[in-house]
C-alpha atoms as a PDB file:
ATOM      1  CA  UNK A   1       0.000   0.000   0.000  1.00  0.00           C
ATOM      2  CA  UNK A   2       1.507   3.294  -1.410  1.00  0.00           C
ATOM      3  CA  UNK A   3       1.411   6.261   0.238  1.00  0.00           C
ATOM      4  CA  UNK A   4      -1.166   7.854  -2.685  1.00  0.00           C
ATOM      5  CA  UNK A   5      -2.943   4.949  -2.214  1.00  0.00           C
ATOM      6  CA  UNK A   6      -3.214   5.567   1.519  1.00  0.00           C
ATOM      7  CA  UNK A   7      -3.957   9.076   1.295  1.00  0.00           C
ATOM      8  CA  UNK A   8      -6.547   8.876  -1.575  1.00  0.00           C
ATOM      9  CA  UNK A   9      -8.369   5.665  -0.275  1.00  0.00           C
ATOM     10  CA  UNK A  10      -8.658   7.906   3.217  1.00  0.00           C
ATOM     11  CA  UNK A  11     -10.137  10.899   1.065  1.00  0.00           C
ATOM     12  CA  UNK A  12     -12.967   8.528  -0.002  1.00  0.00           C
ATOM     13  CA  UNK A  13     -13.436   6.813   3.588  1.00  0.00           C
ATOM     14  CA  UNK A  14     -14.279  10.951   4.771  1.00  0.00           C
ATOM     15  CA  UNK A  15     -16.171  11.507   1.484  1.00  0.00           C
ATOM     16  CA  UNK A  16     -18.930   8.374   1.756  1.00  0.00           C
ATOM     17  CA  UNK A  17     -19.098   9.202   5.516  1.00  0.00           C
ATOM     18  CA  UNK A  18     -19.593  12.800   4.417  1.00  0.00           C
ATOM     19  CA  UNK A  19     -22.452  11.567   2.149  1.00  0.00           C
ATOM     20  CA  UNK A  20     -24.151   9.610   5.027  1.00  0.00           C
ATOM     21  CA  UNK A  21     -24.068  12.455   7.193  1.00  0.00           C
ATOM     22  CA  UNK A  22     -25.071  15.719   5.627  1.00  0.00           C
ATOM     23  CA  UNK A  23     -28.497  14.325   4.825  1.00  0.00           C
ATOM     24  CA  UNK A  24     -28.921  13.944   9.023  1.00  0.00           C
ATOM     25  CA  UNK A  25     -27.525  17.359   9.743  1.00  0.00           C
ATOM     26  CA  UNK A  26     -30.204  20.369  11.136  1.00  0.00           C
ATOM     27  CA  UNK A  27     -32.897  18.393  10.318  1.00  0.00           C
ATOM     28  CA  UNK A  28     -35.594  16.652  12.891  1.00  0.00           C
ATOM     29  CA  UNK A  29     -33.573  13.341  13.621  1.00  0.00           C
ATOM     30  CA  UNK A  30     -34.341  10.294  16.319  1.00  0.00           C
ATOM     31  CA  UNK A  31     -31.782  10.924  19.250  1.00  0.00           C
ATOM     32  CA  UNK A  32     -30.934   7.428  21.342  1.00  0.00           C
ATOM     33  CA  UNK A  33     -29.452   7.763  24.141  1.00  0.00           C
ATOM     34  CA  UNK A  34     -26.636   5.065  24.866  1.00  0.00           C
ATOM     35  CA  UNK A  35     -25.323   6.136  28.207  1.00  0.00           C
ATOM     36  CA  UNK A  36     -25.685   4.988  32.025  1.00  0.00           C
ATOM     37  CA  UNK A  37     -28.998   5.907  33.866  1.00  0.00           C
ATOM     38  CA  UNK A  38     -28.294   9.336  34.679  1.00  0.00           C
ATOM     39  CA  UNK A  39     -26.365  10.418  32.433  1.00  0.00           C
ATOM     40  CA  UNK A  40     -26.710  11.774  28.439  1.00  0.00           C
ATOM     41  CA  UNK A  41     -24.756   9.663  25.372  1.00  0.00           C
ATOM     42  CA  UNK A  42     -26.305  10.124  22.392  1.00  0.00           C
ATOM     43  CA  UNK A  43     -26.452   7.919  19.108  1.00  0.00           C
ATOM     44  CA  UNK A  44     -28.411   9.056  16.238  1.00  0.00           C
ATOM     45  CA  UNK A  45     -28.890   7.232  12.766  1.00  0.00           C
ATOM     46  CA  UNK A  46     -26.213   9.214  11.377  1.00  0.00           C
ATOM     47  CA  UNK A  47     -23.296   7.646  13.545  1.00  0.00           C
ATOM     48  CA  UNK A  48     -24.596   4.080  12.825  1.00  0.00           C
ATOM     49  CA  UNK A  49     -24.829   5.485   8.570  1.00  0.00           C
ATOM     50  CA  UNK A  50     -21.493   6.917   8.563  1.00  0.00           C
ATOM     51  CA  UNK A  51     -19.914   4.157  10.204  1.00  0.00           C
ATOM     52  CA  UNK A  52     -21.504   1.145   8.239  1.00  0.00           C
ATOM     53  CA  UNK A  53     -20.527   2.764   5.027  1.00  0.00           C
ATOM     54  CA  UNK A  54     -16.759   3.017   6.128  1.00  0.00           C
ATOM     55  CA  UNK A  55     -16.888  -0.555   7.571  1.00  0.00           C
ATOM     56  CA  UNK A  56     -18.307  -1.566   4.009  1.00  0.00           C
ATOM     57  CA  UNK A  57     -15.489   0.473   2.522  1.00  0.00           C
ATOM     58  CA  UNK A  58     -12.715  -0.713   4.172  1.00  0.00           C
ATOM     59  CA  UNK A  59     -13.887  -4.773   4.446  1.00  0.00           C
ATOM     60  CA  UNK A  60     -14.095  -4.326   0.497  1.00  0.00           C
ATOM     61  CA  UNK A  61     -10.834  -2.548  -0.360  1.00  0.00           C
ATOM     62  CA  UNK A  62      -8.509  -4.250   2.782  1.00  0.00           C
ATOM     63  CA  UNK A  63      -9.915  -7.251   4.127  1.00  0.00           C
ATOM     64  CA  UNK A  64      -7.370  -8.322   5.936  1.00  0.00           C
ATOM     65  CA  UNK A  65      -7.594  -4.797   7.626  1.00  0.00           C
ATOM     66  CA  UNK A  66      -8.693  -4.611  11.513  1.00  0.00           C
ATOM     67  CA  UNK A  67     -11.363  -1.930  12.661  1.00  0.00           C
ATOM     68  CA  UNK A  68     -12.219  -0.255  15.858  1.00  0.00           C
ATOM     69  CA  UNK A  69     -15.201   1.907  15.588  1.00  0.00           C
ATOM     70  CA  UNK A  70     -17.622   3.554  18.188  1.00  0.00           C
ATOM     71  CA  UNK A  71     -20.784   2.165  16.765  1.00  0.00           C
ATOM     72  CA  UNK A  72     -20.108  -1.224  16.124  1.00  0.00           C
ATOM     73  CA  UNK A  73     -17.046  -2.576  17.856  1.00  0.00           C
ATOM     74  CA  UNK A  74     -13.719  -4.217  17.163  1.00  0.00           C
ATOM     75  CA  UNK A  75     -12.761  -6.324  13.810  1.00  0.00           C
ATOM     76  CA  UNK A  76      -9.002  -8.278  13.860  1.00  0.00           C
ATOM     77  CA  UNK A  77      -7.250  -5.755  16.061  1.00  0.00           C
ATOM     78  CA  UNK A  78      -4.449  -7.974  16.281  1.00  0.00           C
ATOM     79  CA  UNK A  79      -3.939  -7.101  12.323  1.00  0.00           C
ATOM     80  CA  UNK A  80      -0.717  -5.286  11.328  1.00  0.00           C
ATOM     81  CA  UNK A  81      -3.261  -2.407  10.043  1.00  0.00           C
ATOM     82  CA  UNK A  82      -6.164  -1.331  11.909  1.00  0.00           C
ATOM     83  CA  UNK A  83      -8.420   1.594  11.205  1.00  0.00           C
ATOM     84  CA  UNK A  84     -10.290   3.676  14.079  1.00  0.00           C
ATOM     85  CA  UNK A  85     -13.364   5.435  13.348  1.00  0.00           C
ATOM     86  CA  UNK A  86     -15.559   8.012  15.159  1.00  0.00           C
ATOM     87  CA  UNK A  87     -18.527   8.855  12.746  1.00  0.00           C
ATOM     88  CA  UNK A  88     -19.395  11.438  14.652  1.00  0.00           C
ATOM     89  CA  UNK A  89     -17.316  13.137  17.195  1.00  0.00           C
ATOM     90  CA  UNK A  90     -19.205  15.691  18.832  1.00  0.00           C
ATOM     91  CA  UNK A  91     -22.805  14.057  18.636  1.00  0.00           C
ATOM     92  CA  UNK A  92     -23.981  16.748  20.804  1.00  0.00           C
ATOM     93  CA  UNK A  93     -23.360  19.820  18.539  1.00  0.00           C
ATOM     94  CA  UNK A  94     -24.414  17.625  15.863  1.00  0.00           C
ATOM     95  CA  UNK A  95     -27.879  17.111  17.322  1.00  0.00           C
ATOM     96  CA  UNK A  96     -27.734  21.067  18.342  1.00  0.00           C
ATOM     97  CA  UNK A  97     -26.911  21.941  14.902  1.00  0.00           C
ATOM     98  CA  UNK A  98     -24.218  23.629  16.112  1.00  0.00           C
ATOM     99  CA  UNK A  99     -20.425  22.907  13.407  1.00  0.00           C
ATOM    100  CA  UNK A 100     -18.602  21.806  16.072  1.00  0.00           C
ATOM    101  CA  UNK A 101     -17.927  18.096  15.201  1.00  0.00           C
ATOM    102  CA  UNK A 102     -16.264  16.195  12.557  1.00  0.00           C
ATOM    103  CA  UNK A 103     -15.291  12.287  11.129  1.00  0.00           C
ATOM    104  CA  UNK A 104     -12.311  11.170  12.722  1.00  0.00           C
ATOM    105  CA  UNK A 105     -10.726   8.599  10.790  1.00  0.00           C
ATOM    106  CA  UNK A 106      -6.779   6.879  11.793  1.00  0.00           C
ATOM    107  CA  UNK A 107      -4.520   4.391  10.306  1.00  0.00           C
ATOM    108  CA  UNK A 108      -2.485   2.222  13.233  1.00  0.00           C
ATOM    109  CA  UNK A 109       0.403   0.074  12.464  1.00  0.00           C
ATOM    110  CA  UNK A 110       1.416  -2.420  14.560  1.00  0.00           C
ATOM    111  CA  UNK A 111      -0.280  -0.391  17.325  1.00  0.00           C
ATOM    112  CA  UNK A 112       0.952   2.848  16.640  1.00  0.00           C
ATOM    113  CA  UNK A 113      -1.515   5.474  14.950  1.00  0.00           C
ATOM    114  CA  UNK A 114       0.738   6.653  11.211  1.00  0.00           C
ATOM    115  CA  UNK A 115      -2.273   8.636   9.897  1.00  0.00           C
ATOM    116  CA  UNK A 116      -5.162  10.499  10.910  1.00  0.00           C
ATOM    117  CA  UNK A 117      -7.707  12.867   9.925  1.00  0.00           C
ATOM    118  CA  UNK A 118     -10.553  15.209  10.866  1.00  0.00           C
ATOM    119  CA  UNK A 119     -13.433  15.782   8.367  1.00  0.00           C
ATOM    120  CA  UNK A 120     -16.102  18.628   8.601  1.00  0.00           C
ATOM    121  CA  UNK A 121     -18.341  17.723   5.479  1.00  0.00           C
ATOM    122  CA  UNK A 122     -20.192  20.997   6.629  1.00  0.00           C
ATOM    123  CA  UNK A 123     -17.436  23.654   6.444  1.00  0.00           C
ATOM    124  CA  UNK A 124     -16.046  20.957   3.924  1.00  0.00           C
ATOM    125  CA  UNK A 125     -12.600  21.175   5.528  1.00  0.00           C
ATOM    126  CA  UNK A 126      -9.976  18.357   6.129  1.00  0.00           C
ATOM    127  CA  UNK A 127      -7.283  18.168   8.852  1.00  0.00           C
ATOM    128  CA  UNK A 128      -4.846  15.439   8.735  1.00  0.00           C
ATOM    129  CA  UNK A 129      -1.318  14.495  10.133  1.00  0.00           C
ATOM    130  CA  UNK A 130       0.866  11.447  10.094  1.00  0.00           C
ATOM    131  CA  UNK A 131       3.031  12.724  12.977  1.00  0.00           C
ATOM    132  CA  UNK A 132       6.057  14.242  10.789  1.00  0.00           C
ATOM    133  CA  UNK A 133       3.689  16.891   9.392  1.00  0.00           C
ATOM    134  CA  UNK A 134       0.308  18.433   8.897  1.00  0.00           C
ATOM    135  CA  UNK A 135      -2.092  19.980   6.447  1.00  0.00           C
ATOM    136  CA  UNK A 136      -5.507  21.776   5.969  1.00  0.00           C
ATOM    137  CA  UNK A 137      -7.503  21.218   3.390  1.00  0.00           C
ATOM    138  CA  UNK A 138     -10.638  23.737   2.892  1.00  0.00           C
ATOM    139  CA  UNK A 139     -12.683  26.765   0.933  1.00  0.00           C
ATOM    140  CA  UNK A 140      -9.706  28.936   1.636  1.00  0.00           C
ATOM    141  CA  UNK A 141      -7.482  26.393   0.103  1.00  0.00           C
ATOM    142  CA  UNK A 142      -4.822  23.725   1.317  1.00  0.00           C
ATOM    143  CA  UNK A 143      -1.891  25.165   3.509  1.00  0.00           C
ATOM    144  CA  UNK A 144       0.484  23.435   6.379  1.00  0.00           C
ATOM    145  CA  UNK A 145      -0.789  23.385   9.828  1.00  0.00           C
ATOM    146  CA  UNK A 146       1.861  25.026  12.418  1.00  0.00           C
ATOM    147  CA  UNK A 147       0.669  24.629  16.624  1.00  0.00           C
ATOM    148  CA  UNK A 148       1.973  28.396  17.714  1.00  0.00           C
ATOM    149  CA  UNK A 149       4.676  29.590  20.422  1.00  0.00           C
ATOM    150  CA  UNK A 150       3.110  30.371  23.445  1.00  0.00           C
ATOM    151  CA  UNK A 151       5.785  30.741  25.818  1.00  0.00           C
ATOM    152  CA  UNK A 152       3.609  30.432  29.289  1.00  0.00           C
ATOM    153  CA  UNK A 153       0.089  29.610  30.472  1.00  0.00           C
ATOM    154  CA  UNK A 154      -0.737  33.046  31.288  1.00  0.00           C
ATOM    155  CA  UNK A 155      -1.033  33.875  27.310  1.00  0.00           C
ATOM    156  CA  UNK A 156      -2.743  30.835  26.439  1.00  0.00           C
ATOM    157  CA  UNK A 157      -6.366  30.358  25.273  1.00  0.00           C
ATOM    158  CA  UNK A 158      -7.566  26.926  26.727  1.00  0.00           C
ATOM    159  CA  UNK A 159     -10.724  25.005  25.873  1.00  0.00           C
ATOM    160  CA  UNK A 160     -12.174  21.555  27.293  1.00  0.00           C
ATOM    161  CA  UNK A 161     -15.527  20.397  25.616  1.00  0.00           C
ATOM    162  CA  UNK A 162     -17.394  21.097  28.800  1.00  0.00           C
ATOM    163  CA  UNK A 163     -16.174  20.735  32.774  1.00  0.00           C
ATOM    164  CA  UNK A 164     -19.240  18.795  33.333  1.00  0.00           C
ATOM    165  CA  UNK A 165     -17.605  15.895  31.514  1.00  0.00           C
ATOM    166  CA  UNK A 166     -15.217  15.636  34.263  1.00  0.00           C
ATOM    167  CA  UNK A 167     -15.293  13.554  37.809  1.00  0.00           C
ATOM    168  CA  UNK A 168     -15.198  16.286  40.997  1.00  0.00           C
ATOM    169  CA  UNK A 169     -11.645  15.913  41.547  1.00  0.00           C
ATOM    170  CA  UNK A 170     -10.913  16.606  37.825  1.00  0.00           C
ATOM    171  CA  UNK A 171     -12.782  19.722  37.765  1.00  0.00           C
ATOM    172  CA  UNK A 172     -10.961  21.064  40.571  1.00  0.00           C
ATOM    173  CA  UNK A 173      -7.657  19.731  38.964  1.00  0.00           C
ATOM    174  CA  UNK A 174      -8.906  21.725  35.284  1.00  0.00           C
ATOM    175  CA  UNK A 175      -9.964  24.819  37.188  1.00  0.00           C
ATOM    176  CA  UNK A 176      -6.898  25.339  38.775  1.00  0.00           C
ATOM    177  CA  UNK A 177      -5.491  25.651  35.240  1.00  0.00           C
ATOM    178  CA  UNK A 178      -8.564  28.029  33.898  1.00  0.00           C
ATOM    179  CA  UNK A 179      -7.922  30.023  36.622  1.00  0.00           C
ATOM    180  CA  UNK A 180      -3.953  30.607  35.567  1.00  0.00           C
ATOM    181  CA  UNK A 181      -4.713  30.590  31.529  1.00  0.00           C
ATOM    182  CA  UNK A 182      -5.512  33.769  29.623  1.00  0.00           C
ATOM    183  CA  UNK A 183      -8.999  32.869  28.350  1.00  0.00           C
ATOM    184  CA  UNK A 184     -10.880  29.345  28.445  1.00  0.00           C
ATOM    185  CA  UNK A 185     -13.773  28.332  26.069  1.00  0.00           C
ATOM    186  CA  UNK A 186     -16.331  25.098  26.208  1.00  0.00           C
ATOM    187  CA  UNK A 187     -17.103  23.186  23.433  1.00  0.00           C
ATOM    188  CA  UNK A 188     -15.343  21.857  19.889  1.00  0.00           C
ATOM    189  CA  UNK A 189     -15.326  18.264  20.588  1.00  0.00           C
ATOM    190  CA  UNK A 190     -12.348  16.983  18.341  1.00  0.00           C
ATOM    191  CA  UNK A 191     -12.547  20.789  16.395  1.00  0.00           C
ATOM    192  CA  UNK A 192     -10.544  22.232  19.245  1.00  0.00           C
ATOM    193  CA  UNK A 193      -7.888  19.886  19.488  1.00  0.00           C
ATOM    194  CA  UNK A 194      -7.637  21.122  15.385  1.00  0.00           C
ATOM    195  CA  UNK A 195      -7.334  24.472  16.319  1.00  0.00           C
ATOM    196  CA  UNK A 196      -4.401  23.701  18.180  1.00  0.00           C
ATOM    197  CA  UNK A 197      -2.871  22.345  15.341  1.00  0.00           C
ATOM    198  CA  UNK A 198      -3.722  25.609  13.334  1.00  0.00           C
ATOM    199  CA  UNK A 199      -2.282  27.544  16.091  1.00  0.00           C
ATOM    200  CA  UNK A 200      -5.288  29.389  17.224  1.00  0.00           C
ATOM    201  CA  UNK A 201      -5.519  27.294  20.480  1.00  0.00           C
ATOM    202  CA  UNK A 202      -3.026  26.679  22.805  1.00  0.00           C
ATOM    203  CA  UNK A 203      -4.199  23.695  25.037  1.00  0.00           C
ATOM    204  CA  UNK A 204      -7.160  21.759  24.885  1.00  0.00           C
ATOM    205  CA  UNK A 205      -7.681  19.439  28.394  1.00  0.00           C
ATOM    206  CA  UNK A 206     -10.434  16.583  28.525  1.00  0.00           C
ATOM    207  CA  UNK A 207     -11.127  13.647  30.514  1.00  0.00           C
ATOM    208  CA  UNK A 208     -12.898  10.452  29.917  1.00  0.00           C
ATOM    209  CA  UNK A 209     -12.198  10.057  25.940  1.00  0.00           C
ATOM    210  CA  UNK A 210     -12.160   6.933  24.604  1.00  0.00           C
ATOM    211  CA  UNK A 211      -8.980   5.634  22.240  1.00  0.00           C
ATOM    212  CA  UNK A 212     -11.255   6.346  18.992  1.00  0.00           C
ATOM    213  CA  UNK A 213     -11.833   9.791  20.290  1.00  0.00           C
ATOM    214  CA  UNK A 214      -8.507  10.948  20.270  1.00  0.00           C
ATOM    215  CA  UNK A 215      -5.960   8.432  18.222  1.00  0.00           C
ATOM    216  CA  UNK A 216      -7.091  10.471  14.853  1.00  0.00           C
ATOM    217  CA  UNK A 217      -6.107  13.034  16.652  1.00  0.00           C
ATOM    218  CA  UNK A 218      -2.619  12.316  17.730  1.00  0.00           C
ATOM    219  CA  UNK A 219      -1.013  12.276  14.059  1.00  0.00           C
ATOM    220  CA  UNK A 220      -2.535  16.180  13.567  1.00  0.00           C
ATOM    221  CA  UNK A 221      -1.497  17.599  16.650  1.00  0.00           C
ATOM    222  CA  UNK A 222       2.457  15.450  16.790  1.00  0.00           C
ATOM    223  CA  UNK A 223       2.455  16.806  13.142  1.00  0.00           C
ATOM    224  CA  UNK A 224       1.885  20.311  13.757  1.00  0.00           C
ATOM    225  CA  UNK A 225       4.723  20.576  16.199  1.00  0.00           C
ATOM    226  CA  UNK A 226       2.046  20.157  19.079  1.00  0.00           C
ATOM    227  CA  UNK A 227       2.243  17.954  21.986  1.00  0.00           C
ATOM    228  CA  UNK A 228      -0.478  15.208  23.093  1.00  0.00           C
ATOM    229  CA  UNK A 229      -0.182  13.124  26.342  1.00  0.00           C
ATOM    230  CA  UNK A 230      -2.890  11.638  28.902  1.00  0.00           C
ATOM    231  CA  UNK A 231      -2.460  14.177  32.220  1.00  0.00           C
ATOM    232  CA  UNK A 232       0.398  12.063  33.588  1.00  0.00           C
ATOM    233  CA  UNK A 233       2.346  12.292  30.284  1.00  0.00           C
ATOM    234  CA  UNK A 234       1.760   8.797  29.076  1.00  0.00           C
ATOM    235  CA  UNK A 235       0.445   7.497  25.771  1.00  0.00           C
ATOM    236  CA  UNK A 236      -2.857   9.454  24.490  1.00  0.00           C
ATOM    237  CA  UNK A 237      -3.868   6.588  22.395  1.00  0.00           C
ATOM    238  CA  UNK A 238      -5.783   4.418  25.130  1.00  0.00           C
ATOM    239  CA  UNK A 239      -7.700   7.351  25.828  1.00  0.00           C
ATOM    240  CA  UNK A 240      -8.898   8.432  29.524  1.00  0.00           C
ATOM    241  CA  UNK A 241      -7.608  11.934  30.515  1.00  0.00           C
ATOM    242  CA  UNK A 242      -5.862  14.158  27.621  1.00  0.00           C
ATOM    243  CA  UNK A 243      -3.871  16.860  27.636  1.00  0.00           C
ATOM    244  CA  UNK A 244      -3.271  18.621  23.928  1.00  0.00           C
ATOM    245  CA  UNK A 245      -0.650  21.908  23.836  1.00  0.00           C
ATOM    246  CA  UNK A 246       0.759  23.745  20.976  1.00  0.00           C
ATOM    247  CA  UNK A 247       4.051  24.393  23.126  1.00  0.00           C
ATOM    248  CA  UNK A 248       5.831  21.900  25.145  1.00  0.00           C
ATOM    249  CA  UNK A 249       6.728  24.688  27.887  1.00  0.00           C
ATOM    250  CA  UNK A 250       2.437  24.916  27.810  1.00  0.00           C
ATOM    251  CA  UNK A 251       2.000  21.325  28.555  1.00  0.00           C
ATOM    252  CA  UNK A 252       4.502  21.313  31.337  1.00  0.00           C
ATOM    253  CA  UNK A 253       2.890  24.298  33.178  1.00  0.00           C
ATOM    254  CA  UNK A 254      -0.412  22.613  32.775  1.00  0.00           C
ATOM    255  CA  UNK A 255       0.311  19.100  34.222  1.00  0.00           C
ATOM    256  CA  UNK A 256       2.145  20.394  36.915  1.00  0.00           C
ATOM    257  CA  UNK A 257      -1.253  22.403  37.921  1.00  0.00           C
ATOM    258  CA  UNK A 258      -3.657  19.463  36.737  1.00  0.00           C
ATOM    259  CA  UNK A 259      -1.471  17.423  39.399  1.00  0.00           C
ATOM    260  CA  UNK A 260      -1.993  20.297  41.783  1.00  0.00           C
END
């Protein structure tokens, strides 16, 4: 598998997930709700579209392929290749018609993620990354994607998708960083973690993600120059609690104050 094979066969993965999509978006769709009692995780026809048409796409083109999707489980993860998929990352926007979510689509080897991408079929733009580099794709055209110089975390601009996704103690943790950052925002799902990569956001902090939540992300930010760890500063790609900074010196003032 060439590397124009790669790259074109993942253009057509975001394009027929795209397709399955749009049709969904603003309009008066089912919502099911797939979390605990108590609590708000929501699936709508969409997801399950998006994510059976990429299934179908990949079983036809690489069979020997694994898959680990949101919707519908694990296929041959043992396989030298496996593909992740989040049909919809940021379900909530999505159902609030609200852009703020996007396709999130990796390539592992041997366990490691080599590719991923973010697609907005919306705002029709495309971030991707294989970890040496990444680009933008969109209506203002393609350009590289550069995570900016922020030299401390009194001039950064923070965002988490909400605090309410956090435990108690994490919230206090994540405050205690607000509090020193220059300006926080909610919301943007897997968009913010882009941003970072454009270098209009300097950290993005989360908790609870799953592995196909953020491993399409990894590739973006480590190819923008960014950093990515879990709040400890292991391995993002099993998930759990993520820390995302455009600078390194960022990221170090952050987990010392997440660790309090």
């Amino acid at each position: 598998m060439t590397a124009i094979d790669f790259t074109a066969f993942v253009d057509k993965l975001a394009a027929a997930a795209g397709d399955a999509v749009l049709p969904f978006f603003r309009t008066s769709l089912s919502v099911e709700n797939k979390g605990r009692a108590g609590s708000f995780d929501p699936v709508t026809a969409a997801d399950r579209a998006a994510e059976q048409t990429m299934r179908a796409l990949i079983r036809a083109n690489f069979p020997e392929h694994g898959i680990v999707g949101e919707e519908f489980g694990n296929e041959r993860t043992e396989a030298e290749y496996v593909w992740v998929l989040d049909p919809i990352d940021g379900t909530k926007s999505f159902i609030s018609g609200m852009p703020a979510w996007g396709t999130l689509i990796a390539l592992m080897r041997a366990g490691e993620p080599v590719y991923g991408m973010m697609h907005q079929p919306f705002t029709r733009e495309h971030f991707t990354g294989d970890g040496g580099a990444a680009r933008y794709r969109g209506p203002a055209g393609p350009r590289a994607l550069h995570a900016r110089r922020c030299a401390s975390l009194g001039e950064a601009i923070l965002m988490t998708t909400s605090p309410l996704l956090m435990d108690d103690a994490e919230r206090v943790a994540f405050g205690r960083v607000e509090q020193a950052a220059r300006l926080s925002r909610y919301g943007g799902d897997c968009y913010a973690y882009c941003m970072v990569a454009a270098g209009h956001v300097d950290l993005v902090i989360e908790a609870g993600l799953k592995p196909y939540d953020v491993i399409p992300l990894i590739p973006i930010i480590l190819g923008s120059g960014g950093v990515i760890t879990t709040w400890d500063g292991g391995n993002a790609k099993e998930g759990g609690r993520i820390i995302a900074a455009g600078d390194k010196r960022v990221h170090a003032e952050a987990m010392a104050l997440l660790k309090g």
